[in-house]
C-alpha atoms as a PDB file:
ATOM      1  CA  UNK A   1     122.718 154.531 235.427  1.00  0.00           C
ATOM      2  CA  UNK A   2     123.421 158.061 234.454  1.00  0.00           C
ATOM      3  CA  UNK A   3     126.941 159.560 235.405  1.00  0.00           C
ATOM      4  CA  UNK A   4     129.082 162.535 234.023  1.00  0.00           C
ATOM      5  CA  UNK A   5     131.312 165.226 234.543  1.00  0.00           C
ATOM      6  CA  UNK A   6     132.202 168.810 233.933  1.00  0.00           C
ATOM      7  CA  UNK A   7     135.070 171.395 234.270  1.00  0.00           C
ATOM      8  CA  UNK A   8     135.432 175.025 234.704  1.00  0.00           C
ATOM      9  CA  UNK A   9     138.120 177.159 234.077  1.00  0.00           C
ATOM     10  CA  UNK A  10     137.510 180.305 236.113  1.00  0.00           C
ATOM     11  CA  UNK A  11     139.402 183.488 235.489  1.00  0.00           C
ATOM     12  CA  UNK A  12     138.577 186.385 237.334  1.00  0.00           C
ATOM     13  CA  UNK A  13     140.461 190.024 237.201  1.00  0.00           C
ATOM     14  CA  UNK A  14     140.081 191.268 240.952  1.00  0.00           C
ATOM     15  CA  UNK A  15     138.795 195.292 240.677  1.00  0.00           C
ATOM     16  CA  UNK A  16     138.825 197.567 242.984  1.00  0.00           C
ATOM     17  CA  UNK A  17     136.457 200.357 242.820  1.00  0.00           C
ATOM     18  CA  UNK A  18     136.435 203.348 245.308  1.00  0.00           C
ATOM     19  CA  UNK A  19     133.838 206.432 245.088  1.00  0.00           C
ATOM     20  CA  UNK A  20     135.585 209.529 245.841  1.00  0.00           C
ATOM     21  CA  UNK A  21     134.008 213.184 246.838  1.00  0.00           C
ATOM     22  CA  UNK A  22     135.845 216.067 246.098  1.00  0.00           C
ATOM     23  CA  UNK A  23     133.488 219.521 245.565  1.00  0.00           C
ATOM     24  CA  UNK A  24     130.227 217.582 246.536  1.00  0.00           C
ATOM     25  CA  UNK A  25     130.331 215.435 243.150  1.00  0.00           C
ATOM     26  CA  UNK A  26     131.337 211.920 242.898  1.00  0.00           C
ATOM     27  CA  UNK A  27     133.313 210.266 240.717  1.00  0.00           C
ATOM     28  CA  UNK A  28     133.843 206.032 240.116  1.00  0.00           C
ATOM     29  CA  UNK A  29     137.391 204.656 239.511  1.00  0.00           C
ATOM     30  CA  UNK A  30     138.463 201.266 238.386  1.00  0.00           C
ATOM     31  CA  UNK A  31     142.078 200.603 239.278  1.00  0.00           C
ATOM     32  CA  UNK A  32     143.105 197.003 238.144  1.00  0.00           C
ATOM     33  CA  UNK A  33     146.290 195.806 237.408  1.00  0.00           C
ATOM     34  CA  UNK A  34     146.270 192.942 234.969  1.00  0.00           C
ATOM     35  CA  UNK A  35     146.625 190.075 237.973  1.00  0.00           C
ATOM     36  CA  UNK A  36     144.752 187.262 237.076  1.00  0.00           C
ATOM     37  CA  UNK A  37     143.178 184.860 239.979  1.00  0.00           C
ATOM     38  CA  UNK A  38     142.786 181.480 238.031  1.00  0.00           C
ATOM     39  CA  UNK A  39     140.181 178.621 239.842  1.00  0.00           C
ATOM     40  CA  UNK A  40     139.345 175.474 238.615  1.00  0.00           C
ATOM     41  CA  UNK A  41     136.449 174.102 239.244  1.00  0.00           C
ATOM     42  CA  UNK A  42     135.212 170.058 238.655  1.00  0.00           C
ATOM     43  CA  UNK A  43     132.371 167.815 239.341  1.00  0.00           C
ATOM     44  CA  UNK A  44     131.236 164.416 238.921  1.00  0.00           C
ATOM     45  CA  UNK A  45     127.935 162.796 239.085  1.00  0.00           C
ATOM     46  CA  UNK A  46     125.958 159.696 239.082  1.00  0.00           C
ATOM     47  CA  UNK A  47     122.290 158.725 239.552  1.00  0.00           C
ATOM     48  CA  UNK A  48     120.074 156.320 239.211  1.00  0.00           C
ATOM     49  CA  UNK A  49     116.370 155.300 238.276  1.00  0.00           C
ATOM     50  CA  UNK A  50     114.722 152.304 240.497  1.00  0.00           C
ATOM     51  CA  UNK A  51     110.635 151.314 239.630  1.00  0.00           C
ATOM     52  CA  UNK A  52     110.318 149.864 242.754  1.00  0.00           C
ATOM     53  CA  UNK A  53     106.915 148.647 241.374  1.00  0.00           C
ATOM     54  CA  UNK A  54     104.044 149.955 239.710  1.00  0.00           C
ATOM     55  CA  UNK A  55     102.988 152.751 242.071  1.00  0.00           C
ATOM     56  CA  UNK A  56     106.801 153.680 243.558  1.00  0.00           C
ATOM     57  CA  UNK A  57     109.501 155.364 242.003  1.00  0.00           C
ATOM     58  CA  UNK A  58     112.729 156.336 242.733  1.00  0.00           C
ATOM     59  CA  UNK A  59     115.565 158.684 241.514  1.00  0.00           C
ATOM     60  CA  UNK A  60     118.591 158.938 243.662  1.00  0.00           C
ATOM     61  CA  UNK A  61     122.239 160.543 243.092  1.00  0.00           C
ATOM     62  CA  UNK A  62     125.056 162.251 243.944  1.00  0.00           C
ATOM     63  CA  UNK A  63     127.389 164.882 242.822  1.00  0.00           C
ATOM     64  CA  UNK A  64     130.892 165.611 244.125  1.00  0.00           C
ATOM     65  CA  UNK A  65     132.535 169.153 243.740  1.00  0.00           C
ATOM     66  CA  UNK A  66     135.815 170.318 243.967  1.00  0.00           C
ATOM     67  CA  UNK A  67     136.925 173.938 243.531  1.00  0.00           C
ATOM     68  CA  UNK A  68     140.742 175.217 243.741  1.00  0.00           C
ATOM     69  CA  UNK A  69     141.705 178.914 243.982  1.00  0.00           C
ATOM     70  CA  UNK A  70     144.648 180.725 245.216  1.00  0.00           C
ATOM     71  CA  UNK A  71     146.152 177.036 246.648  1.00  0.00           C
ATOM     72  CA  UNK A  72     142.834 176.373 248.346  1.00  0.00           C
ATOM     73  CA  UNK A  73     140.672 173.565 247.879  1.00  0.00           C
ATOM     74  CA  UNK A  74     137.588 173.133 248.655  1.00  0.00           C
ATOM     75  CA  UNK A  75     134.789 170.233 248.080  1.00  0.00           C
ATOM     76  CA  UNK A  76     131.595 169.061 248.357  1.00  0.00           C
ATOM     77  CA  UNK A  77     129.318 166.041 248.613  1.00  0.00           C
ATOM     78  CA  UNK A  78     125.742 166.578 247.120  1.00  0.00           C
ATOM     79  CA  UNK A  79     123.124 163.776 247.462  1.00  0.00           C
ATOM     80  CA  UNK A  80     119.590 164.350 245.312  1.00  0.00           C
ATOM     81  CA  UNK A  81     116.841 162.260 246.295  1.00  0.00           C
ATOM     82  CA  UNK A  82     113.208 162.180 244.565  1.00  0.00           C
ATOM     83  CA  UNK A  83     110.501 159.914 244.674  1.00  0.00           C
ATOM     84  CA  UNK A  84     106.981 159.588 243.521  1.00  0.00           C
ATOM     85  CA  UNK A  85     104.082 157.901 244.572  1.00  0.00           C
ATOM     86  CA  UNK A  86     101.356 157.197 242.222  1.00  0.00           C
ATOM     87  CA  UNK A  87      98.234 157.382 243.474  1.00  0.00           C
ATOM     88  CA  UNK A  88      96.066 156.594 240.385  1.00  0.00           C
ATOM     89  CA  UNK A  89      96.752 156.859 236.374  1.00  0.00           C
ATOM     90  CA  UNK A  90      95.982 160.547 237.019  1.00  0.00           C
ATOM     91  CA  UNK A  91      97.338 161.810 240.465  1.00  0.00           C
ATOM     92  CA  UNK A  92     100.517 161.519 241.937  1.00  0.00           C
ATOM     93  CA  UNK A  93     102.603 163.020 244.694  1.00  0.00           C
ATOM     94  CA  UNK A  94     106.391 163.147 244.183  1.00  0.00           C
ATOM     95  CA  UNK A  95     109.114 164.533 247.159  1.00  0.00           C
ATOM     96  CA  UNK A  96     112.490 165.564 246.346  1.00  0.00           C
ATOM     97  CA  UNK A  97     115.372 166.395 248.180  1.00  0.00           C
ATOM     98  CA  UNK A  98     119.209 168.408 246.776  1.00  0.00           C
ATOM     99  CA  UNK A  99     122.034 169.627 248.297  1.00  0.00           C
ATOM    100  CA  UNK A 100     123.885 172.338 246.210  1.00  0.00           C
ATOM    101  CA  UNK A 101     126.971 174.322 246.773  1.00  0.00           C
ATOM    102  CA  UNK A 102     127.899 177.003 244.428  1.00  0.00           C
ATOM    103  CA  UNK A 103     131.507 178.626 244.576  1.00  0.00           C
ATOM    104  CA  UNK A 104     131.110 182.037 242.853  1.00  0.00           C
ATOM    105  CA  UNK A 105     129.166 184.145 244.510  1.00  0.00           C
ATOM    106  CA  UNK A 106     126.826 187.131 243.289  1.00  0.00           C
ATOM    107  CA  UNK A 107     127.014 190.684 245.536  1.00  0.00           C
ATOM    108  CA  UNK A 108     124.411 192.084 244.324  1.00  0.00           C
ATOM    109  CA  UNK A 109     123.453 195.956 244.751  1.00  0.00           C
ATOM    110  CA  UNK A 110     119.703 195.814 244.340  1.00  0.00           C
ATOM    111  CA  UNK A 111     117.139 193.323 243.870  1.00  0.00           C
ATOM    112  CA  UNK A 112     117.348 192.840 240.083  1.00  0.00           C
ATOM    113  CA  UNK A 113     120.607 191.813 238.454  1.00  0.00           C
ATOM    114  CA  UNK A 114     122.762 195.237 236.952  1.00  0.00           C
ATOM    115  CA  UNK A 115     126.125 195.619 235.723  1.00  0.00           C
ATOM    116  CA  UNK A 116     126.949 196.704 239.059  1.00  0.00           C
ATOM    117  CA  UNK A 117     126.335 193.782 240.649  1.00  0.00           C
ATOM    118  CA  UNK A 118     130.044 191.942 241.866  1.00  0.00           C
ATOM    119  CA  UNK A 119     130.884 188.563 241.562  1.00  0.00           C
ATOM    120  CA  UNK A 120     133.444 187.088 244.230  1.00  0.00           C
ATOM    121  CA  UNK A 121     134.846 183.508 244.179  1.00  0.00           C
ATOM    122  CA  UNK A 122     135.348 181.976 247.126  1.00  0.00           C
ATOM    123  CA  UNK A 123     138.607 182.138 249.182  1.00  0.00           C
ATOM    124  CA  UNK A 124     140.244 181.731 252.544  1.00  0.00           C
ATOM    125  CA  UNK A 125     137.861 183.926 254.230  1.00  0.00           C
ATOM    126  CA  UNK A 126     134.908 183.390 252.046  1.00  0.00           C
ATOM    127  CA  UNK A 127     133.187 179.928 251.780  1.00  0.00           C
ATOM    128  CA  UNK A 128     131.059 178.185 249.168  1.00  0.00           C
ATOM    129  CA  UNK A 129     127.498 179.049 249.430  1.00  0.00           C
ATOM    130  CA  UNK A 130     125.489 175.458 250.522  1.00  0.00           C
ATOM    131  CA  UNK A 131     121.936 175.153 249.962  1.00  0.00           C
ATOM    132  CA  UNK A 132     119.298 172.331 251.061  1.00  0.00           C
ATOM    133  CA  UNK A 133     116.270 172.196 249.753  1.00  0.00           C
ATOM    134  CA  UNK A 134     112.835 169.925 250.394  1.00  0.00           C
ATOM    135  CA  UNK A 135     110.109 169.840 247.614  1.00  0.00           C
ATOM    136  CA  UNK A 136     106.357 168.064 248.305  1.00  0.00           C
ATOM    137  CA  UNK A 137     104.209 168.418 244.997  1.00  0.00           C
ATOM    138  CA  UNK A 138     100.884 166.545 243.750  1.00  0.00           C
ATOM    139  CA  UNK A 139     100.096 166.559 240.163  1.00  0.00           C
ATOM    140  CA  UNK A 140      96.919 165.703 238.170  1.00  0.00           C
ATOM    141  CA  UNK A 141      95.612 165.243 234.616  1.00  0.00           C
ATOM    142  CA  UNK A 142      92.704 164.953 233.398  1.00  0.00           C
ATOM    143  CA  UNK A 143      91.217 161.447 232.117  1.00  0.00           C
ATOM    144  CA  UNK A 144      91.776 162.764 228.378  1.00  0.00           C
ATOM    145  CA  UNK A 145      94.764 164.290 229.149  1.00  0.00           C
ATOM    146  CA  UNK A 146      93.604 167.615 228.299  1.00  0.00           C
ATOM    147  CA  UNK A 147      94.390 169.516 230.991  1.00  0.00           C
ATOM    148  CA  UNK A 148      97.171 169.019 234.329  1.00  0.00           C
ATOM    149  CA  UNK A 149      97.427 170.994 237.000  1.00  0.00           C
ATOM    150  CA  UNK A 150     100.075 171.150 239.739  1.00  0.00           C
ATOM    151  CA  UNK A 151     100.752 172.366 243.206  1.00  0.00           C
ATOM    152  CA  UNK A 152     104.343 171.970 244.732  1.00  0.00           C
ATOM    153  CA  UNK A 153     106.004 174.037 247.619  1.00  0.00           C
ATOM    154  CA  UNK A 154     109.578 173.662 248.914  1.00  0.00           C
ATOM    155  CA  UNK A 155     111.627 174.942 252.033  1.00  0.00           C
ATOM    156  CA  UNK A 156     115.311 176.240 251.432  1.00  0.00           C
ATOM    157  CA  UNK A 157     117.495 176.634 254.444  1.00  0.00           C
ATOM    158  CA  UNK A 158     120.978 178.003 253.084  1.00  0.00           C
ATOM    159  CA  UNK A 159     124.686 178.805 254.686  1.00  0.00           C
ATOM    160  CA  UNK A 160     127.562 181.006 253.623  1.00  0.00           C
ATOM    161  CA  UNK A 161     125.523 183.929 252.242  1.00  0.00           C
ATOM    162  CA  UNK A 162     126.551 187.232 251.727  1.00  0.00           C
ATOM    163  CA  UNK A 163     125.430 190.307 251.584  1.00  0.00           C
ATOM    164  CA  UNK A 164     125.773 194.340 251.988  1.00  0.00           C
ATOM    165  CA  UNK A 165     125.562 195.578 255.524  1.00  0.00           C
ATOM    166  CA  UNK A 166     122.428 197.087 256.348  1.00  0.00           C
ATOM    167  CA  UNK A 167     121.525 200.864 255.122  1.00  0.00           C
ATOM    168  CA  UNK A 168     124.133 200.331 252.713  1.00  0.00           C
ATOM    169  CA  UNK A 169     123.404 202.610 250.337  1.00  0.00           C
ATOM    170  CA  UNK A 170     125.069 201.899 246.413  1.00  0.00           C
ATOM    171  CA  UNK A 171     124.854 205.909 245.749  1.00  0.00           C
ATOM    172  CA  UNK A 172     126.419 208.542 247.880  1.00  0.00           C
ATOM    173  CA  UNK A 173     124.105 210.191 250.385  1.00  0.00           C
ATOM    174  CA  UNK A 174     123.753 213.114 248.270  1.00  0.00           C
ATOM    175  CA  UNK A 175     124.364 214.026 243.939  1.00  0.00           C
ATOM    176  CA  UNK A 176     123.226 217.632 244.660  1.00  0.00           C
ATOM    177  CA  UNK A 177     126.606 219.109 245.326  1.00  0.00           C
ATOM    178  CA  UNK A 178     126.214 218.637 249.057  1.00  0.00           C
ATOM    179  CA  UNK A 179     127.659 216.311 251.370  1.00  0.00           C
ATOM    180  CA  UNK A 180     125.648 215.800 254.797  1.00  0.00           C
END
C-alpha cells in the first residue's frame, strides 16, 4: 500500500486591472494594495495494487482534499480506479477511471497560456473545478520487444468552469485613436 500527503501554502495578492479610454488611446492600470488572501490547501492519499491473478490487475485509490480561504472550507473525495486485462504476453487492454478537483483556477485570455492570463482561487461564489474522466486503451509489443504501439481514448465531463463571456474581446475595439 502506497499512501501520502501534501500541503500548499497559497498566497495570492488580489489585482485589479481596469482599461481606461481617454483621447481614443488606452492605457492598463494595476491598483493593488498590499492585502494578502492566504489559502491552505491539503491532501491525503492512499492506493493500492491487487494481482488478482495472472491475467487481472488492479490499482485502486483515493485522495481527499481540503482547501481553506477567506474562512471557507471546502473538500473533496477523489476515487482512481484502473485495471488491466491481459490478453496475451503481448496485448493488453487496461480502463481507468479519476476524479479530480482543482481549487485555483486559470482565466485565461486566449488559447495559449500569456502573462495575461488570471488566476482566481476559489471562494464563496466561485467553486472548485471537478473533473471525471474514463480512459479505454489496448497496448501491444512486439514478440522481441522491439516495437509497442498504443491506442487509448478517454471522455472528460467537467463542472465549475469558467470562462470569459462570449465576444469578449481582451483588446479594446479599436488602437487607432477611434472609439466606435
Amino acid at each position: 500500500m502506497r499512501f501520502g500527503a501534501h500541503y500548499i501554502y497559497h498566497r495570492f495578492h488580489p489585482v485589479d486591472e481596469k482599461f481606461h479610454f481617454a483621447n481614443g488611446l488606452t492605457a492598463q492600470t494595476r491598483q493593488s494594495d498590499n492585502t494578502i488572501l492566504p489559502a491552505h490547501e491539503l491532501g491525503i492519499y492512499m492506493e493500492e495494487d491487487w494481482k488478482i491473478n495472472q491475467k487481472i490487475r488492479l490499482n485502486a485509490g483515493i485522495h481527499i482534499g481540503l482547501y481553506t480561504i477567506d474562512c471557507k472550507t471546502y473538500t473533496s473525495l477523489e476515487p482512481r480506479l484502473a485495471s488491466r486485462l491481459l490478453i496475451s504476453p503481448q496485448l493488453s487492454l487496461k480502463a481507468s477511471y479519476t476524479r479530480m478537483s482543482q481549487y485555483v483556477h486559470q482565466l485565461n485570455e486566449s488559447y495559449i497560456n500569456l502573462p495575461t492570463d488570471t488566476w482566481m482561487p476559489v471562494s464563496h461564489k466561485l467553486k472548485p473545478m471537478q473533473s471525471d474522466q474514463i480512459a479505454l486503451g489496448a497496448y501491444y509489443t512486439t514478440y522481441n520487444q522491439t516495437y509497442s504501439f498504443s491506442i487509448e481514448g478517454y471522455y472528460k465531463w467537467m463542472k465549475h468552469l469558467i470562462d470569459y463571456k462570449d465576444n469578449y474581446q481582451f483588446l479594446p475595439p479599436s488602437t487607432t485613436g477611434k472609439i466606435n
